[in-house]
Protein backbone atom coordinates (compact mmCIF):
# COMPACT_ATOMS: atom_id res chain seq x y z
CA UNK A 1 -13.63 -3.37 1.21
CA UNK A 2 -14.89 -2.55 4.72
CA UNK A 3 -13.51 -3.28 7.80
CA UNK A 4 -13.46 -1.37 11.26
CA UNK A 5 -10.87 -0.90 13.53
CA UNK A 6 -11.76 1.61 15.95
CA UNK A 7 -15.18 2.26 18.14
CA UNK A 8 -17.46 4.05 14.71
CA UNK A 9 -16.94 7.22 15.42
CA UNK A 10 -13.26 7.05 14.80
CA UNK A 11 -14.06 4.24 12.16
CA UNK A 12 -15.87 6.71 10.12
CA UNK A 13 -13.59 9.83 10.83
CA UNK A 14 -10.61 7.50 9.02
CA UNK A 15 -13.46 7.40 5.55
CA UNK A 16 -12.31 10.74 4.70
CA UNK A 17 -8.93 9.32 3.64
CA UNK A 18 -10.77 7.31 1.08
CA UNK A 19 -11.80 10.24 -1.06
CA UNK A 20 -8.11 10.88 -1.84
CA UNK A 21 -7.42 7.15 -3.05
CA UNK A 22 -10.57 8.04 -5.24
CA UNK A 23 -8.74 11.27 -6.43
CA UNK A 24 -5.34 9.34 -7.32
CA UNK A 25 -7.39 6.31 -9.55
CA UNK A 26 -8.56 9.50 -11.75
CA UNK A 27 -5.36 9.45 -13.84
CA UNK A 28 -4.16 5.61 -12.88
CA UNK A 29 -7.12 4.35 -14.59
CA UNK A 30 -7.10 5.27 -18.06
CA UNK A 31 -3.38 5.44 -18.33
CA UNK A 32 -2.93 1.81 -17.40
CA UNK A 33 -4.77 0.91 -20.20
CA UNK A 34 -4.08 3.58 -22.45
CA UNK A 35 -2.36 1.21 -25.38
CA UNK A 36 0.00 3.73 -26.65
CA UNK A 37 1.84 3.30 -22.97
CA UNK A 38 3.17 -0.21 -22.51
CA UNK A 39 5.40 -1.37 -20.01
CA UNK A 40 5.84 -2.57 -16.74
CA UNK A 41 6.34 0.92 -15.18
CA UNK A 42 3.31 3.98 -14.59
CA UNK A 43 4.36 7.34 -12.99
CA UNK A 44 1.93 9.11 -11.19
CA UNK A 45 2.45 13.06 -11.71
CA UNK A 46 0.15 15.86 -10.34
CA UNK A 47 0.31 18.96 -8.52
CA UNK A 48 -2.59 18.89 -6.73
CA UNK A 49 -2.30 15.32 -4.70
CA UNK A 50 -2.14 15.02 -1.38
CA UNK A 51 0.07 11.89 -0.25
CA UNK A 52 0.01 12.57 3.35
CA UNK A 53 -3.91 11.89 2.92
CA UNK A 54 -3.36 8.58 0.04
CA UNK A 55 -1.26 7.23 2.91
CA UNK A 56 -3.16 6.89 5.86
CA UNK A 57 -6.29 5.55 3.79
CA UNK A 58 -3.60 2.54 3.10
CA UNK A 59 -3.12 2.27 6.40
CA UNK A 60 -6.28 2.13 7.81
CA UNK A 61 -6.85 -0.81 5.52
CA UNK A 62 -4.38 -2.39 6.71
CA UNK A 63 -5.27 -1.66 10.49
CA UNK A 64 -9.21 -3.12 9.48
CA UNK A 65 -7.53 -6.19 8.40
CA UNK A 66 -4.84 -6.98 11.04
CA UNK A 67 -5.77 -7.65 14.54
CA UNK A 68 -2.45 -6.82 16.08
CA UNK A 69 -1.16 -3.87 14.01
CA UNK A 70 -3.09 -1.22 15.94
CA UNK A 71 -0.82 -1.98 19.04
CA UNK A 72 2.21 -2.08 17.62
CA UNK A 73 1.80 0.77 15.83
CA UNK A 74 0.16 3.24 18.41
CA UNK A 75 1.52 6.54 16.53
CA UNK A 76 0.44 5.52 13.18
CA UNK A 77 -2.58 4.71 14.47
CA UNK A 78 -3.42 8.46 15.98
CA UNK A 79 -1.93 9.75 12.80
CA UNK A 80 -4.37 8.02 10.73
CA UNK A 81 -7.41 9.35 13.08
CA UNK A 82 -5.95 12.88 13.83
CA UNK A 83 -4.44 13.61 9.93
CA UNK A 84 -0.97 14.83 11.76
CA UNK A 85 2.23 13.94 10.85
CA UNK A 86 4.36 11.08 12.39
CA UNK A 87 7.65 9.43 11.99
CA UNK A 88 7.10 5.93 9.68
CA UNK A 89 7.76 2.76 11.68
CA UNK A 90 10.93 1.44 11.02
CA UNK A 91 9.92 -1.91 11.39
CA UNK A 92 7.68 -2.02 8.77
CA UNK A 93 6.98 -0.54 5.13
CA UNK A 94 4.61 0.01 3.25
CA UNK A 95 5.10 -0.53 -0.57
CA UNK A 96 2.90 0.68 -3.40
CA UNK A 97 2.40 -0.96 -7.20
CA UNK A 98 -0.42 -0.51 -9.66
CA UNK A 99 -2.09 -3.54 -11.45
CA UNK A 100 -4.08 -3.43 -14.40
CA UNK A 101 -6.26 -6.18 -12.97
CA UNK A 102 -9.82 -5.89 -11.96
CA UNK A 103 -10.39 -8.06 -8.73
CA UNK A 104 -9.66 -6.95 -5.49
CA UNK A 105 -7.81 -9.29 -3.10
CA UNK A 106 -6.60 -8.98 0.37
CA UNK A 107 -3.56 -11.38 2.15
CA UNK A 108 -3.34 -10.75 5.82
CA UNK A 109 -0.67 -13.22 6.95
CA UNK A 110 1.59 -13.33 10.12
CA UNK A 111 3.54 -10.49 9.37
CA UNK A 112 2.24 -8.65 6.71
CA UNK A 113 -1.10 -7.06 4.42
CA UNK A 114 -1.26 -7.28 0.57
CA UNK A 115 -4.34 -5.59 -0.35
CA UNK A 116 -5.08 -5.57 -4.11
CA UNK A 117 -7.72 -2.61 -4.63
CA UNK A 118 -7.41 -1.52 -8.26
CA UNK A 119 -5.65 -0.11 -9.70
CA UNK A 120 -2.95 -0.10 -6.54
CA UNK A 121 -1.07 -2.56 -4.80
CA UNK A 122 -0.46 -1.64 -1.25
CA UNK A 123 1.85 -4.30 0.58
CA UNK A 124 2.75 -3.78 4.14
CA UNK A 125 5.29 -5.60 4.49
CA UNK A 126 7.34 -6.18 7.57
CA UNK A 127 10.69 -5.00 7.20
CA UNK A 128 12.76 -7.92 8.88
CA UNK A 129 10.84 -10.48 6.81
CA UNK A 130 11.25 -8.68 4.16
CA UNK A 131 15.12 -8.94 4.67
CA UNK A 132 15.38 -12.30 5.70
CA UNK A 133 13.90 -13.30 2.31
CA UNK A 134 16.27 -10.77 0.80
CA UNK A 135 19.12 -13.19 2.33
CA UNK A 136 17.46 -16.41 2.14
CA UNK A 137 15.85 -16.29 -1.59
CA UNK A 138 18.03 -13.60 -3.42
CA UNK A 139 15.40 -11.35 -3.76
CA UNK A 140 12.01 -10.84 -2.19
CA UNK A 141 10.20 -9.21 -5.09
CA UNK A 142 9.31 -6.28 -3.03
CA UNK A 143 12.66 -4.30 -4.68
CA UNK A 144 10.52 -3.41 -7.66
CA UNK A 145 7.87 -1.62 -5.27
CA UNK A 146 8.02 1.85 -4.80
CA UNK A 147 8.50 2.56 -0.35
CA UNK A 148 5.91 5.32 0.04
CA UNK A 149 6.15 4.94 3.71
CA UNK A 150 7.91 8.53 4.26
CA UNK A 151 4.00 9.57 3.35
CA UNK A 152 3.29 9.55 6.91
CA UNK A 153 5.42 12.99 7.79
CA UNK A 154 3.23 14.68 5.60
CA UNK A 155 0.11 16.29 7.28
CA UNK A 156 -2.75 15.49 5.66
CA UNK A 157 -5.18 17.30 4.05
CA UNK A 158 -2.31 19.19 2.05
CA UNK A 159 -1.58 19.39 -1.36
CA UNK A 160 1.73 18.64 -3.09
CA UNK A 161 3.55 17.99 -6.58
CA UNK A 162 3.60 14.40 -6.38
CA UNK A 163 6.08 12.91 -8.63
CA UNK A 164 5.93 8.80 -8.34
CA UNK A 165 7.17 5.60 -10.80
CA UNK A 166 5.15 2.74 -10.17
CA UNK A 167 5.68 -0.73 -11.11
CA UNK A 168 2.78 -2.69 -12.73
CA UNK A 169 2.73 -6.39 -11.63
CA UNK A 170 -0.07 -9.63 -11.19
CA UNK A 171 -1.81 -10.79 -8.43
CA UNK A 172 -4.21 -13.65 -9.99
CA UNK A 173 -2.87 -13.92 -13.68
CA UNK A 174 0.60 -15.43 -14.98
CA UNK A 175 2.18 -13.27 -17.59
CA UNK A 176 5.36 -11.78 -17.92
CA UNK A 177 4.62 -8.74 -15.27
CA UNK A 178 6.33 -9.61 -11.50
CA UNK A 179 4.30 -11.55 -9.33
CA UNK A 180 3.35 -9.78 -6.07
CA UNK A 181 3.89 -13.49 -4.05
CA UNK A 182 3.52 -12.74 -0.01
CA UNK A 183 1.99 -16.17 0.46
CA UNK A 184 4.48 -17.77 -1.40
CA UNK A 185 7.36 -15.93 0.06
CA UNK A 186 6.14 -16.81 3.78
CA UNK A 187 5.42 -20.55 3.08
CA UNK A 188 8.84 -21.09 1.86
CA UNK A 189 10.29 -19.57 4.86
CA UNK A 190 7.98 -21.09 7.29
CA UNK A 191 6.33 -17.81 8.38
CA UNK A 192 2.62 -18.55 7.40
């Protein structure tokens, strides 16, 4: 996936998030389909991760692929250049799963990203939708994803004992794993 979002310069400063995704598939990989550890739920454990890094490579895919985020989001934006800590947005989240399948997929819809990069799920999902649905369906699916939004007051480019439960679901395939269903969710509500 490749998408630019600032002049190239800054575009190609934000690549050096990227190697830490690459870092946290290491382990994701081969324990998602390691047969001895079924489930619907993977936990992520390392000392040597650094999540303040992990997050702002989520978010500048999701900047790349919405035309509007970068200006409602001003300080994530500069955090995501600079590396520097910043207070999450409280009007949005950003939710993390792990898949076991293969494709890549991206959703970029009124008001929010689903980007399927295996083996993670990132969903940004905007957090009044999010509870509307909550109201108006019962649930919104997005309970069983784990909020790693608080990411962002981390500095990156430091390491820490990351500790994190992740919940395995679908994008393309039925099965009995939860649905990650943005399109759905904002169809039935009108918000497409």
């Amino acid at each position: 996936m490749w998408g630019r979002w600032f002049c190239e310069r800054c575009n190609n400063a934000t690549g050096r998030w990227d190697e830490e995704y690459l870092r946290w598939i290491e382990d994701l990989f081969p324990a998602l389909n390691d047969t001895r550890l079924p489930g619907d739920r993977l936990e992520i454990s390392s000392t040597q991760l650094d999540p303040g890094a992990f997050a702002r490579c989520l978010w500048a895919w999701m900047f790349a692929l919405s035309d509007d985020l970068r200006g409602h989001q001003p300080a994530v934006a500069a955090s995501v250049l600079s590396g520097d800590p910043v207070e999450p947005p409280r009007n949005h989240r950003l939710m993390l799963a792990a898949t076991r399948e293969l494709q890549s997929a991206i959703f970029v819809l009124s008001f929010s990203v689903n980007v399927t990069a295996p083996p993670f799920v990132a969903s940004l999902v905007y957090a009044p939708i999010a509870e509307r649905l909550k109201r108006e369906l019962g649930s919104t699916g997005f309970e069983a994803l784990t909020d790693v939004s608080g990411w962002l007051r981390l500095p990156a480019r430091t390491l820490h004992a990351v500790k994190v439960e992740l919940q395995v679901v679908h994008t393309f395939e039925g099965g009995d794993l939860p649905p990650i269903g943005l399109p759905i969710f904002d169809q039935r509500l009108g918000l497409a």
